[in-house]
C-alpha atoms as a PDB file:
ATOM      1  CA  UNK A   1       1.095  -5.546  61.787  1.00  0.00           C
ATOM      2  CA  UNK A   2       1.847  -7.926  64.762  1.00  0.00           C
ATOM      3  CA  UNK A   3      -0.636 -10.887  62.896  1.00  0.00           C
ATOM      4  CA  UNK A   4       1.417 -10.054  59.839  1.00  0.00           C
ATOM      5  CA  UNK A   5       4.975 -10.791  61.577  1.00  0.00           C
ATOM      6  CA  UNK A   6       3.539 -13.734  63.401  1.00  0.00           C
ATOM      7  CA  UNK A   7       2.433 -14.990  59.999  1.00  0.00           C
ATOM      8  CA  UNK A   8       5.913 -13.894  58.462  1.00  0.00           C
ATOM      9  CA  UNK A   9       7.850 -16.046  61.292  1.00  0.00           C
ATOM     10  CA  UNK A  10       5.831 -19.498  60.942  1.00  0.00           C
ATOM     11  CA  UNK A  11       6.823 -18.688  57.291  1.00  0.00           C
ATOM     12  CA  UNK A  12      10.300 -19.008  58.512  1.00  0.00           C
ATOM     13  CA  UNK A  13       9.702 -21.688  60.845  1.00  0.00           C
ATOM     14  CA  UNK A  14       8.091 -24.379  58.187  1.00  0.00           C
ATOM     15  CA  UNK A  15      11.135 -23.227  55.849  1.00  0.00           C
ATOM     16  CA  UNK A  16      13.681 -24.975  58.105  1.00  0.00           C
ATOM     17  CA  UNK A  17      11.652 -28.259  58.215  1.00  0.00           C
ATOM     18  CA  UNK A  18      12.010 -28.505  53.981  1.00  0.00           C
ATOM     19  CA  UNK A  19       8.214 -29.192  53.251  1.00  0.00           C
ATOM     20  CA  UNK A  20       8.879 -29.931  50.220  1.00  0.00           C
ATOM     21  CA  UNK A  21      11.394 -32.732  50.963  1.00  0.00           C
ATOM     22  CA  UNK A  22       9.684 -33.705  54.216  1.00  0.00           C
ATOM     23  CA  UNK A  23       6.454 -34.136  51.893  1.00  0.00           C
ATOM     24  CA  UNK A  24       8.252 -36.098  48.851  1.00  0.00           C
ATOM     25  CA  UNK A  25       9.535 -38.463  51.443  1.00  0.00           C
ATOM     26  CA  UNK A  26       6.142 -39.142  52.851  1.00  0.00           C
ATOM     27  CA  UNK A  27       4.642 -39.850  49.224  1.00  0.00           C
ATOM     28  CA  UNK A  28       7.403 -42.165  48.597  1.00  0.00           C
ATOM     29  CA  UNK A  29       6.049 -44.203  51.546  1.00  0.00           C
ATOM     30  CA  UNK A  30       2.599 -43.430  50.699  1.00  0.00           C
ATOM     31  CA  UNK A  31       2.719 -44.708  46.783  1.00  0.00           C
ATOM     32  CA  UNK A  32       5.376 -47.596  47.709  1.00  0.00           C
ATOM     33  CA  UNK A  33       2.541 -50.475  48.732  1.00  0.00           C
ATOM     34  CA  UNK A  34       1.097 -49.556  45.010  1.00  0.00           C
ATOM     35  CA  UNK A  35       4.329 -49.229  43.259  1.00  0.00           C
ATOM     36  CA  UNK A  36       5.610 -52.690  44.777  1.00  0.00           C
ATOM     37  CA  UNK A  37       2.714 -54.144  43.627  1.00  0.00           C
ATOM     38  CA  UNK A  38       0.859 -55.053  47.492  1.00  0.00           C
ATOM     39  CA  UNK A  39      -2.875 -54.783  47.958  1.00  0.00           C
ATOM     40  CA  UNK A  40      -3.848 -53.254  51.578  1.00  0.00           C
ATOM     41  CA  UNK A  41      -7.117 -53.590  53.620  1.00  0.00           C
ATOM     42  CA  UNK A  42      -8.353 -50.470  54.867  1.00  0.00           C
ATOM     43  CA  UNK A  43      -6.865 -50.996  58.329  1.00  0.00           C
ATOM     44  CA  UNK A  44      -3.731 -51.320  56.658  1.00  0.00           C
ATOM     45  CA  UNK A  45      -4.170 -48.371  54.872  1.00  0.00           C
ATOM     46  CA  UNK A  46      -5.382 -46.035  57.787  1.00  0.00           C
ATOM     47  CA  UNK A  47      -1.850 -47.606  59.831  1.00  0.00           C
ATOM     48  CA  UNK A  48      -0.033 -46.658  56.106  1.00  0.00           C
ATOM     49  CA  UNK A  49      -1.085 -43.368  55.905  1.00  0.00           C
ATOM     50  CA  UNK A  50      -0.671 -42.286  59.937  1.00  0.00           C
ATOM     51  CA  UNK A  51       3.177 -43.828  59.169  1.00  0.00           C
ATOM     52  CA  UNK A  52       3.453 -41.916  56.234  1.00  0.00           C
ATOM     53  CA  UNK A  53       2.711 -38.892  58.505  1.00  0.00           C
ATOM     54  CA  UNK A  54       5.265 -39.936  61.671  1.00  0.00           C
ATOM     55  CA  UNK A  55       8.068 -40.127  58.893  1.00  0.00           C
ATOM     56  CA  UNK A  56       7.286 -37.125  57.630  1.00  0.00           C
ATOM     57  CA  UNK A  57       7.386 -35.367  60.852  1.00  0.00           C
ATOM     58  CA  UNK A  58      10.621 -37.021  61.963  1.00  0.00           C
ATOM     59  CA  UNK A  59      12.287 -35.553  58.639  1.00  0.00           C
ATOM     60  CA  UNK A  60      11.049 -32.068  59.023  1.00  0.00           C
ATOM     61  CA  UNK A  61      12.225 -32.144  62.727  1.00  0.00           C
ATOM     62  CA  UNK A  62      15.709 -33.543  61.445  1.00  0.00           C
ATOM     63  CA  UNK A  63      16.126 -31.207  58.736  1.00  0.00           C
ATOM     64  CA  UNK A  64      14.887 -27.983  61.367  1.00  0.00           C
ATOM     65  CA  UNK A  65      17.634 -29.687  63.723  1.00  0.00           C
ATOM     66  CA  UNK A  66      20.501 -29.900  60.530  1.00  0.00           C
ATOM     67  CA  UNK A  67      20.069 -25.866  60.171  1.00  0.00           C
ATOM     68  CA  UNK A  68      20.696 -25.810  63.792  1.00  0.00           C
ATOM     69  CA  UNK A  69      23.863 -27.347  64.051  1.00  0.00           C
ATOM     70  CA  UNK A  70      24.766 -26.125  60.645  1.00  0.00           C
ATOM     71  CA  UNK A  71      24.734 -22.297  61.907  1.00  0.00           C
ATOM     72  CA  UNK A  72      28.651 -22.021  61.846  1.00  0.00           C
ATOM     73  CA  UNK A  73      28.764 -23.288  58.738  1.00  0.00           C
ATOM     74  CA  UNK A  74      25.613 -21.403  56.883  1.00  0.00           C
ATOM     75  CA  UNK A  75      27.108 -18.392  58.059  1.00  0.00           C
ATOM     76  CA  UNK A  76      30.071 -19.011  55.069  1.00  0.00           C
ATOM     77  CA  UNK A  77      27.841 -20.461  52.609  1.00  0.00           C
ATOM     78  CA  UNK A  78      24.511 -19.506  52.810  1.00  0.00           C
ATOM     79  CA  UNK A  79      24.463 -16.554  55.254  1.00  0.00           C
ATOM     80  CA  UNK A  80      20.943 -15.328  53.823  1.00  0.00           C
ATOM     81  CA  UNK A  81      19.483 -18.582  56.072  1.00  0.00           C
ATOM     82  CA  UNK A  82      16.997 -17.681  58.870  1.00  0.00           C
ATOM     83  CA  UNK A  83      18.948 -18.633  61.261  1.00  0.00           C
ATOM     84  CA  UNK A  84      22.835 -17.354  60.625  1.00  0.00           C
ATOM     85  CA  UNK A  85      20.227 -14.322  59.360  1.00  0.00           C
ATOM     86  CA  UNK A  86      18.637 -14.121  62.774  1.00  0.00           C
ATOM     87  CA  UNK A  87      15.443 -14.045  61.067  1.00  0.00           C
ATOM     88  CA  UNK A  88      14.320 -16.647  64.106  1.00  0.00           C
ATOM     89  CA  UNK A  89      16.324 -17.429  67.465  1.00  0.00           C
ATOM     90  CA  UNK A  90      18.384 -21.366  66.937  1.00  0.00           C
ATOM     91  CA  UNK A  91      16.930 -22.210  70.212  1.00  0.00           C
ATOM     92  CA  UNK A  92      13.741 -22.176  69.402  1.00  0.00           C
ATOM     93  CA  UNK A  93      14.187 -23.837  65.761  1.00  0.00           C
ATOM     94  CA  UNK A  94      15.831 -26.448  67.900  1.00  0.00           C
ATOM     95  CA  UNK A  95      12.544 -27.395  69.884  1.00  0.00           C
ATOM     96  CA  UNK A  96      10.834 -27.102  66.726  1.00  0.00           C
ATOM     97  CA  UNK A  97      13.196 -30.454  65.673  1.00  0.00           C
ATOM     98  CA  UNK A  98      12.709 -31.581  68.730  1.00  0.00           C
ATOM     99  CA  UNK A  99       9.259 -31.284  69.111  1.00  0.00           C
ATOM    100  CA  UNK A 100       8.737 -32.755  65.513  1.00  0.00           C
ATOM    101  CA  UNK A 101      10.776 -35.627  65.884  1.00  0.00           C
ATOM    102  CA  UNK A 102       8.359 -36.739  69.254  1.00  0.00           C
ATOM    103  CA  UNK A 103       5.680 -36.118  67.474  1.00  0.00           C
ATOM    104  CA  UNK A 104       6.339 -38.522  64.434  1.00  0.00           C
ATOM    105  CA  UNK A 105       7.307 -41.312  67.673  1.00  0.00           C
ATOM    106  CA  UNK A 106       4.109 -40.811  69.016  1.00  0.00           C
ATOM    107  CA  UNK A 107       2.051 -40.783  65.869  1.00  0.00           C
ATOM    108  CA  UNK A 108       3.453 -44.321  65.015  1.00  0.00           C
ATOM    109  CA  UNK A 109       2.363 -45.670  68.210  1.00  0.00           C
ATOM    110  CA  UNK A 110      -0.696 -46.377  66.650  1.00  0.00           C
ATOM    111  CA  UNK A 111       0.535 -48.439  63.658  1.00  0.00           C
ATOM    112  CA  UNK A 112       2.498 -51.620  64.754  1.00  0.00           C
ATOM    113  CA  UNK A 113       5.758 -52.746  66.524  1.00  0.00           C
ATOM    114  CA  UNK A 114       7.568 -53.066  63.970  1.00  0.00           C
ATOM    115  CA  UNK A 115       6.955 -49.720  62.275  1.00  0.00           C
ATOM    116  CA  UNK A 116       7.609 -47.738  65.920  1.00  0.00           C
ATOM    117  CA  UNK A 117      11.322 -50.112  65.520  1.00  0.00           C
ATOM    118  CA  UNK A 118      12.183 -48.698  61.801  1.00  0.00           C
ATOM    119  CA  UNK A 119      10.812 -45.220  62.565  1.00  0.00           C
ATOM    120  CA  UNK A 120      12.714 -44.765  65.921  1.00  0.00           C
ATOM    121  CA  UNK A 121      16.159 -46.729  64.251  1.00  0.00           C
ATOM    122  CA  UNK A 122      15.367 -44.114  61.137  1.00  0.00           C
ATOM    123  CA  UNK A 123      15.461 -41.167  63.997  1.00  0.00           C
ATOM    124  CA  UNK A 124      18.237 -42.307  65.919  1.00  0.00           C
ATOM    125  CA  UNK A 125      20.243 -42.555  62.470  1.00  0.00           C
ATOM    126  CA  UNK A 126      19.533 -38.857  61.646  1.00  0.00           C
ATOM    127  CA  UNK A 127      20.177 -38.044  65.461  1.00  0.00           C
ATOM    128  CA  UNK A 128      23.726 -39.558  65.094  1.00  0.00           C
ATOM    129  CA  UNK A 129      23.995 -37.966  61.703  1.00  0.00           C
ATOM    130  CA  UNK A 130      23.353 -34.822  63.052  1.00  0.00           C
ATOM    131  CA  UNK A 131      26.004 -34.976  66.446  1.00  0.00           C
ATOM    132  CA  UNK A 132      28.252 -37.146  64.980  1.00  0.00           C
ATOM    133  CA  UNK A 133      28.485 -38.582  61.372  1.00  0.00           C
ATOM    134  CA  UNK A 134      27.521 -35.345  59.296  1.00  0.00           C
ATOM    135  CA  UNK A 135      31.269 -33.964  59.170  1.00  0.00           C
ATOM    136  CA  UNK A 136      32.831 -37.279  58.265  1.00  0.00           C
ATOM    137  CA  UNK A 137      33.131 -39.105  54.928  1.00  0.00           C
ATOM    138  CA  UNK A 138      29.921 -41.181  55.823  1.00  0.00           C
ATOM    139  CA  UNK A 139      27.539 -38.830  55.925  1.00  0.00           C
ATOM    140  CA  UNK A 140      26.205 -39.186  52.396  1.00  0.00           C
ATOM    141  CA  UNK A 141      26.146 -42.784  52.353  1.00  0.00           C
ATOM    142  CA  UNK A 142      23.850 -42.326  55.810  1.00  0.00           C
ATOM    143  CA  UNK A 143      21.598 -39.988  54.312  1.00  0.00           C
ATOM    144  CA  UNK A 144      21.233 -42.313  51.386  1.00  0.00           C
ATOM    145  CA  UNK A 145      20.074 -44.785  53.083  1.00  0.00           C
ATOM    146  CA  UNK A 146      18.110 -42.928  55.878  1.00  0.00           C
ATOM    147  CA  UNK A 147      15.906 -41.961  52.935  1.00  0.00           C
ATOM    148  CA  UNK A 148      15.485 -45.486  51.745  1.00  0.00           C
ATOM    149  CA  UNK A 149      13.982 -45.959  55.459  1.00  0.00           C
ATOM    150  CA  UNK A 150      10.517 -44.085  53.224  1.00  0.00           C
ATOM    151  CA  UNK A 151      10.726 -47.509  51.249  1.00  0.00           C
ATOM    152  CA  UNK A 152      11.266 -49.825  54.141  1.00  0.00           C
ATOM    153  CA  UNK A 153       8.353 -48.322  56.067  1.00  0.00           C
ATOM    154  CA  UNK A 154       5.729 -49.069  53.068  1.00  0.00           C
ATOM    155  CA  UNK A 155       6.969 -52.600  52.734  1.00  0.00           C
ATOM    156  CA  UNK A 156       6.242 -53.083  56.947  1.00  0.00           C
ATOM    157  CA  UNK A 157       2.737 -51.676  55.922  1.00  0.00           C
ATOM    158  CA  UNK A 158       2.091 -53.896  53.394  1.00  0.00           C
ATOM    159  CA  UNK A 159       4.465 -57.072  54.543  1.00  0.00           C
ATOM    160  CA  UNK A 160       5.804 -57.710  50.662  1.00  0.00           C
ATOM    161  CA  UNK A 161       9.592 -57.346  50.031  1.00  0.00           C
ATOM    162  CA  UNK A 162      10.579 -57.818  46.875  1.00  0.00           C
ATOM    163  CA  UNK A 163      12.800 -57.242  44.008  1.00  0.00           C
ATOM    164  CA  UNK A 164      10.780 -54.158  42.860  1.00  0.00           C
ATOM    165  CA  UNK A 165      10.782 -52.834  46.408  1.00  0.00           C
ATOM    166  CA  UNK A 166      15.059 -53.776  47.094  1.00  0.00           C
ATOM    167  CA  UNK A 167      15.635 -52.042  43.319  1.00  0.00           C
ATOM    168  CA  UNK A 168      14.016 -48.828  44.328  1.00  0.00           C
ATOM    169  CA  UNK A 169      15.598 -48.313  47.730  1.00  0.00           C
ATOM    170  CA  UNK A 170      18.768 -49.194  46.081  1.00  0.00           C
ATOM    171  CA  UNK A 171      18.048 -46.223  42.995  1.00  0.00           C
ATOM    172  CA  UNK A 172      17.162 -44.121  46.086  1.00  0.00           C
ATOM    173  CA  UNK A 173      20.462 -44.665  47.962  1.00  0.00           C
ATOM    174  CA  UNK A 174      22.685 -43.880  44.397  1.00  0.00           C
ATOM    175  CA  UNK A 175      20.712 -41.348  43.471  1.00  0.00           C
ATOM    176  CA  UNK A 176      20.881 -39.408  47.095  1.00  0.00           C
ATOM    177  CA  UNK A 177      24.310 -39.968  47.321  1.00  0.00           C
ATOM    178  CA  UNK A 178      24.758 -38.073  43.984  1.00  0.00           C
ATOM    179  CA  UNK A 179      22.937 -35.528  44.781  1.00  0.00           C
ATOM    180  CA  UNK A 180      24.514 -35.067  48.367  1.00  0.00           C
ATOM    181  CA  UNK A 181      28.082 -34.827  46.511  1.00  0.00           C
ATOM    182  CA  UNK A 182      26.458 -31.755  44.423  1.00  0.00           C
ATOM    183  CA  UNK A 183      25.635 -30.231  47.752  1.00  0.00           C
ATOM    184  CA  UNK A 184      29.322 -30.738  48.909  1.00  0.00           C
ATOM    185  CA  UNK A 185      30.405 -29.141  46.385  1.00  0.00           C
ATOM    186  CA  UNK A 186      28.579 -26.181  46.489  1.00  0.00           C
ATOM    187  CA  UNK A 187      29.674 -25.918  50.553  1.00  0.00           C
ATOM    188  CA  UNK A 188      32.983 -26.450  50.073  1.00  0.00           C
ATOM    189  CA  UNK A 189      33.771 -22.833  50.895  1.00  0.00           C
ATOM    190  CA  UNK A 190      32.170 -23.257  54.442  1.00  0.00           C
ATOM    191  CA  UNK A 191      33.110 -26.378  55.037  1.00  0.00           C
ATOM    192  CA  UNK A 192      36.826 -25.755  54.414  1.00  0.00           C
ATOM    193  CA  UNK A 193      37.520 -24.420  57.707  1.00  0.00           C
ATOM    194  CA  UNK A 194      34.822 -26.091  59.856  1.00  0.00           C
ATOM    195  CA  UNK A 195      36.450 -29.201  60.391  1.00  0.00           C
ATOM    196  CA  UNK A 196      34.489 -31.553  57.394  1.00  0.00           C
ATOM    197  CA  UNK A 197      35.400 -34.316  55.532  1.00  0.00           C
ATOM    198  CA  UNK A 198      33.744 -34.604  52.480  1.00  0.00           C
ATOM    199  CA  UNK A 199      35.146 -35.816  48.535  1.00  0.00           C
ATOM    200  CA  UNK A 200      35.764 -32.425  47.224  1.00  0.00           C
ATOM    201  CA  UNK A 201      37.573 -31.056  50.218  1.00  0.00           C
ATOM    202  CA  UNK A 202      40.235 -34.394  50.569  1.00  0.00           C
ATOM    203  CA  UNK A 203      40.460 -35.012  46.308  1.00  0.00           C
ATOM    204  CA  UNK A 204      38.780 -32.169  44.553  1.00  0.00           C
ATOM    205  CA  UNK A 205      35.844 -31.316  43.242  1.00  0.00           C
ATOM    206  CA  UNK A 206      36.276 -32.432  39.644  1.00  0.00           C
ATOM    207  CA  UNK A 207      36.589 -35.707  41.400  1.00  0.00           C
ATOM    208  CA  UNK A 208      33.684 -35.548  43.139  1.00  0.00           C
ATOM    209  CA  UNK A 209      31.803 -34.846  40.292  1.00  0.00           C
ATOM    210  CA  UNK A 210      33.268 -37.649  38.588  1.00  0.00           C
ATOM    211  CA  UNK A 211      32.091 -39.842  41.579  1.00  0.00           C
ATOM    212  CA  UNK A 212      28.529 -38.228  41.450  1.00  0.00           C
ATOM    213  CA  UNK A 213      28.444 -38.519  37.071  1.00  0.00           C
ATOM    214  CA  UNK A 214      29.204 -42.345  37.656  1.00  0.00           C
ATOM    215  CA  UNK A 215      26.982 -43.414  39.907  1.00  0.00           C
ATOM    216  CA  UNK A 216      24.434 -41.737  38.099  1.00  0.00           C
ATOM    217  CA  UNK A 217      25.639 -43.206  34.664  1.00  0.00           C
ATOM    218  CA  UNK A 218      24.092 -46.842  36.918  1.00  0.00           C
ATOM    219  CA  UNK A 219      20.917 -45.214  37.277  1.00  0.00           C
ATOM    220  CA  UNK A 220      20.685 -44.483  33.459  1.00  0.00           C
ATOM    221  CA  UNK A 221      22.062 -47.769  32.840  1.00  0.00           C
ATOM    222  CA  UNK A 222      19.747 -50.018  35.212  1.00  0.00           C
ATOM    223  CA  UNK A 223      16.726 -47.714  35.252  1.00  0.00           C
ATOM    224  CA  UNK A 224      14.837 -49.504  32.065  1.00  0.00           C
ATOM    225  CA  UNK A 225      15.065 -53.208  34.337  1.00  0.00           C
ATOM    226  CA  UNK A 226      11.560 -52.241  36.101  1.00  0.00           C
ATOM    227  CA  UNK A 227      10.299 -52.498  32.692  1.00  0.00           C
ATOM    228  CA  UNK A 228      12.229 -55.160  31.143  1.00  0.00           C
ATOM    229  CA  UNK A 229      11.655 -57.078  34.426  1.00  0.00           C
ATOM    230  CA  UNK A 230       7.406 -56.940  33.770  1.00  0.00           C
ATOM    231  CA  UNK A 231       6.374 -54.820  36.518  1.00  0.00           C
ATOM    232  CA  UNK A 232       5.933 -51.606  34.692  1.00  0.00           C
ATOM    233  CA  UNK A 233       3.637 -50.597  31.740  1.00  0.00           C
ATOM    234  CA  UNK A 234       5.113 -48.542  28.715  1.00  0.00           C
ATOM    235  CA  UNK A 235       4.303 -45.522  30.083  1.00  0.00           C
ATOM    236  CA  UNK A 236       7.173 -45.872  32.594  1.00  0.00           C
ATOM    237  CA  UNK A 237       9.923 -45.794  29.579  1.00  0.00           C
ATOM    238  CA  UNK A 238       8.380 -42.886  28.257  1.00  0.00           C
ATOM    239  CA  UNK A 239       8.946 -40.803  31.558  1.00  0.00           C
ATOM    240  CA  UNK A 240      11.715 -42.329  32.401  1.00  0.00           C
ATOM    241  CA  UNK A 241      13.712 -41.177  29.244  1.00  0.00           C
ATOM    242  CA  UNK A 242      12.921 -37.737  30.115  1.00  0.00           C
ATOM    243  CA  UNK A 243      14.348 -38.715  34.095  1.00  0.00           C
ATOM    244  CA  UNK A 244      17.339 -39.865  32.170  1.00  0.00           C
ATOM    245  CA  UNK A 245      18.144 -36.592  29.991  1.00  0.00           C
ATOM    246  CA  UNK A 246      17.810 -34.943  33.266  1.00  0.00           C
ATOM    247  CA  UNK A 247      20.310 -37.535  34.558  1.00  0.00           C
ATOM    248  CA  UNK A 248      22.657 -37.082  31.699  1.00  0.00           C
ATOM    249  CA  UNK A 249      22.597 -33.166  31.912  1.00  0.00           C
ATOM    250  CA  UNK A 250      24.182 -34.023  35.260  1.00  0.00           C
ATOM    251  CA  UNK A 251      26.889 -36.184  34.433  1.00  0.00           C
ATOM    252  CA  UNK A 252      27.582 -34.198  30.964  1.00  0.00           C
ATOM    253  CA  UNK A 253      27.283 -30.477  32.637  1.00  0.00           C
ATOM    254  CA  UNK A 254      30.229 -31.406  34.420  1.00  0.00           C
ATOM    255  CA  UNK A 255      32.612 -32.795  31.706  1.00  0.00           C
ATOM    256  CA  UNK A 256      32.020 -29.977  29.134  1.00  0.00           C
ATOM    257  CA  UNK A 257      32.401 -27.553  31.359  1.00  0.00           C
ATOM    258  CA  UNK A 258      35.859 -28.765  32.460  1.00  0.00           C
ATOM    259  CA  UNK A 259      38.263 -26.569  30.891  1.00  0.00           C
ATOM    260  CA  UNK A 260      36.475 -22.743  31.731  1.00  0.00           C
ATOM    261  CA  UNK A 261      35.674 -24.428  35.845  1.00  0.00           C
ATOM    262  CA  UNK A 262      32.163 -23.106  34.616  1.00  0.00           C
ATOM    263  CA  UNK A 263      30.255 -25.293  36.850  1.00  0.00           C
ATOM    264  CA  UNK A 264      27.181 -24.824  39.080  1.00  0.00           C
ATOM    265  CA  UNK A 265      27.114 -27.566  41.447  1.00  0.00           C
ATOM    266  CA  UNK A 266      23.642 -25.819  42.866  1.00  0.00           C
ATOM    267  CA  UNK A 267      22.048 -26.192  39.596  1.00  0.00           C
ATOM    268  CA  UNK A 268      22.914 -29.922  39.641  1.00  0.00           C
ATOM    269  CA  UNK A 269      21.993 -30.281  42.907  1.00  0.00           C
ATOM    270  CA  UNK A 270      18.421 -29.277  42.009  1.00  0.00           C
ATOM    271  CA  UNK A 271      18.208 -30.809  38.383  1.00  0.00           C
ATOM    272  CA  UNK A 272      19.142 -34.084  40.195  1.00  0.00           C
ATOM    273  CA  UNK A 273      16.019 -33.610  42.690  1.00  0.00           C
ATOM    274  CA  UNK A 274      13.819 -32.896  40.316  1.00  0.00           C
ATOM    275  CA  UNK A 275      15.094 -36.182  38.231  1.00  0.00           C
ATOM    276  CA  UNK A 276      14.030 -38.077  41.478  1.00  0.00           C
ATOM    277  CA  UNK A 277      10.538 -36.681  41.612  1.00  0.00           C
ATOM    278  CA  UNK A 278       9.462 -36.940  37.996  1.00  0.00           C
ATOM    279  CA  UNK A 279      11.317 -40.725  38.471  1.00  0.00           C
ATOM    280  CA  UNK A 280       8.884 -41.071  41.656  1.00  0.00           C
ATOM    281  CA  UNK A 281       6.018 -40.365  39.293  1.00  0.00           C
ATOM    282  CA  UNK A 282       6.891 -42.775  36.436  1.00  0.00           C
ATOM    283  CA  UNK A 283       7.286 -45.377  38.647  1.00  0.00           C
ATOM    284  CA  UNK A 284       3.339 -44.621  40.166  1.00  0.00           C
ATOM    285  CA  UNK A 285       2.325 -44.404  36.318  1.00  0.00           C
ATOM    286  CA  UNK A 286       4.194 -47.087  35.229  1.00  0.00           C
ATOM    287  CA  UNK A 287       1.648 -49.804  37.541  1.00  0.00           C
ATOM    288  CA  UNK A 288      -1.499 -48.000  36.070  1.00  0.00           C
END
C-alpha cells in the first residue's frame, strides 16, 4: 500500500509540470531545424536535442511553479487541483519548479553561449510572469511569446533565421494568445475577486471572444502562405484545412451561440490546442 501511494503522489507531482505541454514545446524545438529547412551535423544535433530537453524542463518547472502561486485562485475555479485539493503540500510542488527550472540551466551548459542566454532570458520571462506580470493585461501577450522562445532555440541550433522560421513563431504567438483568452474566460469566476486584469473581466467576455475569433480568423487567413510561399509540399494544405475547421469551430462556436450565453470557453480552450498540434504536424509533413 505505501509503494502504491508513493506511486499515486509522483502521479500528482508530474501532473503539475503539464507533460503534455512541457513535451509539445520540446518537439516544437526538436522538429524546428527540419521544418525551417536547416541541415545539422551530428554535434549539432546532440547540442539540439540536450536544448530541447533544458526547455522542456524549464516549462514543466514554470508550469509546477504557476499552480503554486495560482492556489488562491484554483481554489474558485478549479478546486479539484492537487494542490487547493491538498492532494500534495505547495511547498514541496514549489521545489519541484524550482528544482526543474535549475535543472534545464544546467543541462544547457553543455550546448553553447548563446543557447544558455535565450534559455535563461526564456526563464527569467516566466519567473517575472509568474511574480509579477500574470495578473495584468500582459500576461497573454508574454506567454505568447515565451512559447515562441521553442522556435528561437532551434534556429540558435541550427544558425538559419528565416521567413519560414519568423512566420511560425509569429502563428505561435496569435495562436497562444487565443487560446490564453479561452482560458480567461473560463477563470473569470476566480479571477474576479483576486485582483486580475484580464479582457473578459475589464470589457466582457463576448468581447474577448471576439478578440480571440479575430486573431484566429489571421491564422485561417495567412496559414496557406507556407505553401504558396514554396516551402511546403501538398500534403501541408491537406492537414492544414482540417487545422482550419478546427480554427473556425472556434471563432463560429462563439457567434452562434450568442443569444442562449451557451458557451464553453473550456471546450475552446482545448479544440484550439489541439488545432496547434495537428498544425505542428502538417508543418513536419509538409517538408517530407
Amino acid at each position: 500500500m505505501r509503494l502504491e501511494h508513493k506511486l499515486s503522489s509522483y502521479k500528482y507531482y508530474i501532473g503539475v509540470t503539464r507533460p503534455s505541454n512541457s513535451v509539445f514545446l520540446m518537439f516544437i524545438t526538436l522538429f524546428t531545424p527540419f521544418i525551417i529547412g536547416a541541415t545539422l551535423n551530428t554535434l549539432e544535433t546532440i547540442k539540439l536535442f540536450l536544448a530541447a530537453l533544458s526547455f522542456g524542463l524549464i516549462s514543466a518547472g514554470a508550469y509546477a511553479l504557476n499552480d503554486y502561486y495560482d492556489i488562491e485562485i484554483d481554489k474558485i475555479n478549479k478546486p479539484t487541483k492537487v494542490i487547493p485539493n491538498k492532494v500534495v503540500p505547495a511547498n514541496k510542488v514549489k521545489s519541484l519548479g524550482i528544482f526543474l527550472s535549475i535543472a534545464g540551466v544546467l543541462i544547457s551548459s553543455l550546448t553553447s553561449l548563446l543557447v544558455i542566454f535565450v534559455l535563461s532570458v526564456y526563464l527569467l520571462i516566466l519567473f517575472f510572469y509568474n511574480k509579477k506580470y500574470k495578473k495584468t493585461l500582459l500576461k497573454n501577450v508574454i506567454i505568447g511569446f515565451a512559447c515562441s522562445t521553442s522556435v528561437i532555440v532551434g534556429v540558435v541550433i541550427s544558425g538559419a533565421l528565416n521567413y519560414v522560421s519568423i512566420l511560425l513563431m509569429i502563428f505561435i504567438v496569435i495562436t497562444t494568445i487565443s487560446r490564453e483568452i479561452y482560458k480567461d474566460i473560463e477563470d473569470i469566476k476566480g479571477d474576479k475577486n483576486s485582483g486580475v486584469f484580464t479582457i473578459p473581466l475589464i470589457k466582457s467576455s463576448e468581447f474577448a471572444f471576439l478578440i480571440s475569433s479575430l486573431l484566429l480568423t489571421i491564422v485561417v487567413f495567412s496559414s496557406p502562405i507556407f505553401y504558396f510561399l514554396g516551402f511546403m509540399e501538398l500534403n501541408y494544405i491537406i492537414i492544414v484545412l482540417f487545422v482550419n475547421l478546427l480554427f473556425l469551430y472556434c471563432i463560429l462556436n462563439p457567434i452562434l451561440n450568442s443569444r442562449d450565453r451557451n458557451i464553453d470557453a473550456s471546450k475552446l480552450q482545448k479544440v484550439c490546442k489541439l488545432a496547434m498540434v495537428v498544425a505542428f504536424v502538417g508543418l513536419i509533413l509538409g517538408r517530407i
